[in-house]
N, C-alpha and C. Protein backbone atom coordinates (compact mmCIF):
# COMPACT_ATOMS: atom_id res chain seq x y z
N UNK A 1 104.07 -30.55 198.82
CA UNK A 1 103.03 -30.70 197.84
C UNK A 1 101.94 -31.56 198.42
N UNK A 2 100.72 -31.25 197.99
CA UNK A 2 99.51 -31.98 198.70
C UNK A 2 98.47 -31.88 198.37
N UNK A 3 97.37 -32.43 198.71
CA UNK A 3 95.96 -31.80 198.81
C UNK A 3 95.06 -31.25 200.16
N UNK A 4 95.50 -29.71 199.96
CA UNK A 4 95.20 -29.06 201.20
C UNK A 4 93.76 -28.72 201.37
N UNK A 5 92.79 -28.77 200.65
CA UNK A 5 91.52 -28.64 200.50
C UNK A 5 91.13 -27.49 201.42
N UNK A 6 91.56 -26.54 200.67
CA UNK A 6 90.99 -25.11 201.02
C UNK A 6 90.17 -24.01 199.80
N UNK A 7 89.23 -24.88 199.44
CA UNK A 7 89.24 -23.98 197.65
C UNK A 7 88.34 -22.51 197.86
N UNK A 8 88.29 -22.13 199.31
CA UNK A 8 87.68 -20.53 199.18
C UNK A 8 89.18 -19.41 199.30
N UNK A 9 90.14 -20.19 199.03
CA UNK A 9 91.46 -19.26 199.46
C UNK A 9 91.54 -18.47 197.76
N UNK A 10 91.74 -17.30 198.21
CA UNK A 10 92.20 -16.49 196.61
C UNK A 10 93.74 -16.48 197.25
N UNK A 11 94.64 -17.11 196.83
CA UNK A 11 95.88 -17.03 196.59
C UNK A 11 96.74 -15.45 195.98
N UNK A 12 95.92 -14.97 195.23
CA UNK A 12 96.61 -13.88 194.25
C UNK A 12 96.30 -12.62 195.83
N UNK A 13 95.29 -12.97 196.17
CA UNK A 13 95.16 -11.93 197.63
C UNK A 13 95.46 -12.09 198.98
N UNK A 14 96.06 -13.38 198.69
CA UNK A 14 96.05 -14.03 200.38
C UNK A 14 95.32 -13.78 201.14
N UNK A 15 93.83 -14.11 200.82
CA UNK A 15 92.50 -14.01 201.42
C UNK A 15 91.95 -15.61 201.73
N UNK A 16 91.29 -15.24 202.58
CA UNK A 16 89.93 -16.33 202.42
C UNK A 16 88.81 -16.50 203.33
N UNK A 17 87.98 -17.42 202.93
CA UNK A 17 85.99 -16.56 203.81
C UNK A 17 86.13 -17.65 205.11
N UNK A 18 86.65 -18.33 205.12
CA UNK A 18 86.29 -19.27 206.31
C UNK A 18 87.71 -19.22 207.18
N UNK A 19 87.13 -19.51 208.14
CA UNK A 19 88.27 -19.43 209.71
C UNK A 19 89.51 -20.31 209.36
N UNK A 20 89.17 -21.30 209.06
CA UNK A 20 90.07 -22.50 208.88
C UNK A 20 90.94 -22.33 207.88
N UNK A 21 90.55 -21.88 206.47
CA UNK A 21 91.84 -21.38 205.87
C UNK A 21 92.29 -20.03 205.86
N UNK A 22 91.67 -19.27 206.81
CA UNK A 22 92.61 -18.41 206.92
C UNK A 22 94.08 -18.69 208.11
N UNK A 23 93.29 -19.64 208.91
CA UNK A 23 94.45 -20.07 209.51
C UNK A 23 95.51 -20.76 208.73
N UNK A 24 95.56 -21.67 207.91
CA UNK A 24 96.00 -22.29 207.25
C UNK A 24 96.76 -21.12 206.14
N UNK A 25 96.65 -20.02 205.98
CA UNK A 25 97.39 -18.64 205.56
C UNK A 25 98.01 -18.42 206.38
N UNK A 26 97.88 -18.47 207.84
CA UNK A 26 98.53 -17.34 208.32
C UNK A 26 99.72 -18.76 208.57
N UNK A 27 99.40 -20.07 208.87
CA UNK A 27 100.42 -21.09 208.97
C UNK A 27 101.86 -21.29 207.78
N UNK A 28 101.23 -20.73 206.79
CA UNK A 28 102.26 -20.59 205.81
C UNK A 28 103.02 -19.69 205.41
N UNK A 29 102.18 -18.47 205.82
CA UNK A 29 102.94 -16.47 206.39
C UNK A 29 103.99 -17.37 207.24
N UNK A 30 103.70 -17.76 208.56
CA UNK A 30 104.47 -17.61 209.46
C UNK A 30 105.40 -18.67 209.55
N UNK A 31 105.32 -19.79 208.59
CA UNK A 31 106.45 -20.63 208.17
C UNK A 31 107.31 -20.31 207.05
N UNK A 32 106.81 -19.02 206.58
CA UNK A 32 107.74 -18.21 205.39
C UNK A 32 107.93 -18.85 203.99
N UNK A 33 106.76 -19.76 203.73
CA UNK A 33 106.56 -20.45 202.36
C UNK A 33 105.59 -19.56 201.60
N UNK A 34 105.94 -20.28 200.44
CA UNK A 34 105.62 -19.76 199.18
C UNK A 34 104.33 -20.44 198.60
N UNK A 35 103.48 -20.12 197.76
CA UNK A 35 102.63 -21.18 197.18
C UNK A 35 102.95 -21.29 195.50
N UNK A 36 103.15 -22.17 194.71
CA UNK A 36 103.92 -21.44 193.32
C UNK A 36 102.96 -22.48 192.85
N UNK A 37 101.68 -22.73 193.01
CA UNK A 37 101.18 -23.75 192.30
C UNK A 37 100.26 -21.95 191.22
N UNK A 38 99.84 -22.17 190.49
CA UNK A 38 99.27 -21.00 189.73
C UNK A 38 97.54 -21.39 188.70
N UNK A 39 97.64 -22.18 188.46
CA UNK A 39 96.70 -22.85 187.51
C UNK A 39 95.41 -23.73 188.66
N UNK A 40 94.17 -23.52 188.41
CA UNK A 40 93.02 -24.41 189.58
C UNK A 40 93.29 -25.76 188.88
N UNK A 41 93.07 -26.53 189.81
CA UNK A 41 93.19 -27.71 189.24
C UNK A 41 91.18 -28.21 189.39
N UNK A 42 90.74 -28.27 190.62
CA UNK A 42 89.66 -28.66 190.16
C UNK A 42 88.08 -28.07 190.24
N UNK A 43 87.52 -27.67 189.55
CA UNK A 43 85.93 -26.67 189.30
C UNK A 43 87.15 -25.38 189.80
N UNK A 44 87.86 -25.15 189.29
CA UNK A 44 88.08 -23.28 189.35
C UNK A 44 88.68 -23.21 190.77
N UNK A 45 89.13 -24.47 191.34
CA UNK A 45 89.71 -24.02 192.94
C UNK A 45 91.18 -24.37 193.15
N UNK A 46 92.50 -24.16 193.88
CA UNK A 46 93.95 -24.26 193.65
C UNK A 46 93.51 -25.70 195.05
N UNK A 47 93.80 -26.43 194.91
CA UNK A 47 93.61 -27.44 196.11
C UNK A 47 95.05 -28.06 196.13
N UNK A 48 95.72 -28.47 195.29
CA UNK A 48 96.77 -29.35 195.29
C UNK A 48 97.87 -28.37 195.41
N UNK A 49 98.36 -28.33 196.20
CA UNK A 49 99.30 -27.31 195.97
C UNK A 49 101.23 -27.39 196.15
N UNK A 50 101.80 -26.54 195.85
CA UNK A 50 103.50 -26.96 195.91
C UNK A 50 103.74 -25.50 196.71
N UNK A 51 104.09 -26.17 198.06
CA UNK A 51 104.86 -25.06 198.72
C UNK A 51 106.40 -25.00 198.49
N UNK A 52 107.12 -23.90 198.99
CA UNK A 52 107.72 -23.89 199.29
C UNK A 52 108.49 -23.07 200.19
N UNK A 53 109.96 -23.19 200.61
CA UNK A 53 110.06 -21.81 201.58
C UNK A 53 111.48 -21.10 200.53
N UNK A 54 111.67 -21.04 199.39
CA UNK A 54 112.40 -20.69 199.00
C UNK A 54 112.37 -20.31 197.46
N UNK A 55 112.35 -18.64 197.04
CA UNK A 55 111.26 -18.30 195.95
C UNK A 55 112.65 -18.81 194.75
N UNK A 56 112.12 -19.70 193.43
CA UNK A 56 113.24 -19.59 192.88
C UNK A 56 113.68 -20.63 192.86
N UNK A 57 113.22 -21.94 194.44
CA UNK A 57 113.61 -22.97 193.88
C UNK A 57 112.73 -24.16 193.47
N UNK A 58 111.75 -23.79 193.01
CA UNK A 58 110.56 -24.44 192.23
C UNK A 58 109.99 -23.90 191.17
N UNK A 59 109.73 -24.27 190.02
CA UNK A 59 108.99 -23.91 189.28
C UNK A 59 108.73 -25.12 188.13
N UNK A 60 108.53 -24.47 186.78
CA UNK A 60 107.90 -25.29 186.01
C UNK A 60 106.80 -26.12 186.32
N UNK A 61 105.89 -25.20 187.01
CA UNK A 61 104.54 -26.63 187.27
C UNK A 61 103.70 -26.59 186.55
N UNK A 62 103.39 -27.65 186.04
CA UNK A 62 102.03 -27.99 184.90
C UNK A 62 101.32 -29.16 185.69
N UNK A 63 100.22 -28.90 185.42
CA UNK A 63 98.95 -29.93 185.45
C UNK A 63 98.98 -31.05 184.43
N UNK A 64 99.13 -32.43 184.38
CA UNK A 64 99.39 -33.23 183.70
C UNK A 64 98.29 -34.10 183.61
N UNK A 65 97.17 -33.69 183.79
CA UNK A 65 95.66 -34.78 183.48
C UNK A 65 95.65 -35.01 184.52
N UNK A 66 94.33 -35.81 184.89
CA UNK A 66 93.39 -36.62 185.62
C UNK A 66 93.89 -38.07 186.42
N UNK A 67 94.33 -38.66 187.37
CA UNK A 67 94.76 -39.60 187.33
C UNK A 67 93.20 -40.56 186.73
N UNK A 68 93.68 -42.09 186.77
CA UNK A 68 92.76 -42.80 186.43
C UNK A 68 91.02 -42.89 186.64
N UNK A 69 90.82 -43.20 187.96
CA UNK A 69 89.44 -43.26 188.87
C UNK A 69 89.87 -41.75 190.06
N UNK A 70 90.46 -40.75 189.86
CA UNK A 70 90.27 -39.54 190.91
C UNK A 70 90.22 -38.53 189.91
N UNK A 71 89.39 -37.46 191.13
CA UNK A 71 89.21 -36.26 190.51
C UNK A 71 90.45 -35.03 191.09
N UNK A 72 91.56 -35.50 190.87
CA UNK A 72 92.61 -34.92 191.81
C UNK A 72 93.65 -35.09 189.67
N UNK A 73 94.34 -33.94 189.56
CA UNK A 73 94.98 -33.77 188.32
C UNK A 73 96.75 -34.29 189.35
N UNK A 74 97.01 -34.51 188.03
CA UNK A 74 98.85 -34.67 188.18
C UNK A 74 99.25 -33.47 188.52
N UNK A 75 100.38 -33.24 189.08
CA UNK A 75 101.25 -32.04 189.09
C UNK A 75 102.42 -32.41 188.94
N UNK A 76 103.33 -31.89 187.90
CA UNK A 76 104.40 -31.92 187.47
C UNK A 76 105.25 -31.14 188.07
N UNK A 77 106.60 -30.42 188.46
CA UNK A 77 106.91 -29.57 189.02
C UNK A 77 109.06 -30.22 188.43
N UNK A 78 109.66 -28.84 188.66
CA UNK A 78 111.06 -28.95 188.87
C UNK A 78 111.40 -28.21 189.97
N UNK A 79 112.55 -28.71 190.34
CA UNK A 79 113.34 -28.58 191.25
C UNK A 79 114.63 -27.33 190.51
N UNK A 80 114.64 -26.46 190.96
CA UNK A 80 115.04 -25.21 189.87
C UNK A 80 116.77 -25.49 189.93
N UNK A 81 117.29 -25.16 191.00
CA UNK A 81 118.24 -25.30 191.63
C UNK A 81 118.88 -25.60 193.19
N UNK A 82 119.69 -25.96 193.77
CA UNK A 82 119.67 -26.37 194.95
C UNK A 82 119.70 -25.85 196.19
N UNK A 83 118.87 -26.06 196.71
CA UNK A 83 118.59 -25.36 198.22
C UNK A 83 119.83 -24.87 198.88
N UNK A 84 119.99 -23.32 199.01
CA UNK A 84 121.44 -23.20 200.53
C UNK A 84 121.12 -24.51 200.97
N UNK A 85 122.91 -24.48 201.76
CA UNK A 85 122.31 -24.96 202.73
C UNK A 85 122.85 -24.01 204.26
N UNK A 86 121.61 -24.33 204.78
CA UNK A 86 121.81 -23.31 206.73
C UNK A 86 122.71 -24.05 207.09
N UNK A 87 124.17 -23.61 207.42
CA UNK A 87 124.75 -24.28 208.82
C UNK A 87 123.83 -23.35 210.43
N UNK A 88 123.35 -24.38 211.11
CA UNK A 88 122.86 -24.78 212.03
C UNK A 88 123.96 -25.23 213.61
N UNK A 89 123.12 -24.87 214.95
CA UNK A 89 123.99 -25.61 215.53
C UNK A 89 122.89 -26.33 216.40
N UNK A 90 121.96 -26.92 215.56
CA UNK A 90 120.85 -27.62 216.49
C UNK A 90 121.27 -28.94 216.67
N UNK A 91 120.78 -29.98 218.26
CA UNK A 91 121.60 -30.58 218.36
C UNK A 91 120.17 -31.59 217.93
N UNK A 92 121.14 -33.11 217.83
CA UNK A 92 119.95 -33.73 216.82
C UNK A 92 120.47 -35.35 217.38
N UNK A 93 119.58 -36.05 218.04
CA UNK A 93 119.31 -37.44 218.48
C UNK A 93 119.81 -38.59 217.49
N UNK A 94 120.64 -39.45 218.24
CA UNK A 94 121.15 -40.32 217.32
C UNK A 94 120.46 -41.72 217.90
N UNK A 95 119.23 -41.65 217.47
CA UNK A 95 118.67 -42.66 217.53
C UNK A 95 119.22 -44.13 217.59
N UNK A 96 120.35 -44.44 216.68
CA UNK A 96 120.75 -45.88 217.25
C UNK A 96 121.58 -45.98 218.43
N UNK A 97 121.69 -44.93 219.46
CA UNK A 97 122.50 -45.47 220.50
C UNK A 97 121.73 -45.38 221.66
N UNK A 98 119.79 -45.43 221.10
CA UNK A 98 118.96 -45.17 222.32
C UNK A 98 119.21 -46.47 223.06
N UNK A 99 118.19 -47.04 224.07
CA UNK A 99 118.07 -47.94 224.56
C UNK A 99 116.85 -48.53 224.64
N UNK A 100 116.33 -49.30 223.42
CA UNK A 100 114.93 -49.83 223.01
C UNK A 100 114.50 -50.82 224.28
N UNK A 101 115.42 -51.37 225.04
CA UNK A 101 114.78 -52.28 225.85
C UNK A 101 114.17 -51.69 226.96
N UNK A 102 115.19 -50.43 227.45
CA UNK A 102 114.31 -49.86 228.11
C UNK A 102 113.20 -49.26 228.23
N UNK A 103 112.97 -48.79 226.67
CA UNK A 103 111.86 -47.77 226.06
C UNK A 103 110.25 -48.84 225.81
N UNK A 104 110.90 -50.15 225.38
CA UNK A 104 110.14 -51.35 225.86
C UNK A 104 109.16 -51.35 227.11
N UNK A 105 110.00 -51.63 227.71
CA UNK A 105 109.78 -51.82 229.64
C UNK A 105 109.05 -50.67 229.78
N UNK A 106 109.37 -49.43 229.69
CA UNK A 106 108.51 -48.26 230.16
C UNK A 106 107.43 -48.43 229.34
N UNK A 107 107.01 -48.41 228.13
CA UNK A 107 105.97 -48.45 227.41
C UNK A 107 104.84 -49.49 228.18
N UNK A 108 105.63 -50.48 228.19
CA UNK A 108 104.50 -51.86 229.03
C UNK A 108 104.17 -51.36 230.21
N UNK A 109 104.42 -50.89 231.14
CA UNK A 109 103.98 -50.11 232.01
C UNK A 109 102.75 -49.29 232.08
N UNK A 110 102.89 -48.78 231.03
CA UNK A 110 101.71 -47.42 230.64
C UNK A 110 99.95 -48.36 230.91
């Protein structure tokens, strides 16, 4: 969820007039997310938006007002039900058994 500030994107067409968000389409084609935000939040444009990569497990989003001093609305959202989960066999760094003193020493170097 964010403020992606792309407000020439038509969502309902997966279009848009400028280079930059169409890249920013094709970044979310090709990360296989969803956009389930539905309602503009500000002058008629979807800016804030709730991705996701999994159709089904988000919904209920409402716009909940204005915060205080921004022109950026609340977004409300649920969490539908719980994500699979992928068993994976990626291997993954266990950071507390690095060696900071050394990572120290090399850094001062630079």
């Amino acid at each position: 969820m964010g403020d992606f500030n792309h407000p020439n994107i038509c969502w309902r067409g997966n279009t848009a007039e400028h280079k930059q968000s169409r890249r920013f389409l094709e970044g979310v084609d090709d990360n296989f997310l969803l956009q389930v935000t539905e309602e503009p939040m500000r002058r008629g444009a979807m800016l804030d938006l709730v991705l996701t990569n999994e159709e089904g497990l988000v919904g209920d989003v409402k716009l909940k007002g204005s915060l205080v001093c921004s022109d950026h609305e609340m977004v409300e959202f649920k969490t539908l039900r719980a994500a699979r989960r992928v068993h994976s066999k990626l291997t993954t760094l266990e950071f507390g058994r690095g060696d900071f003193g050394l990572f120290r020493d090399s850094l001062g170097r630079i």
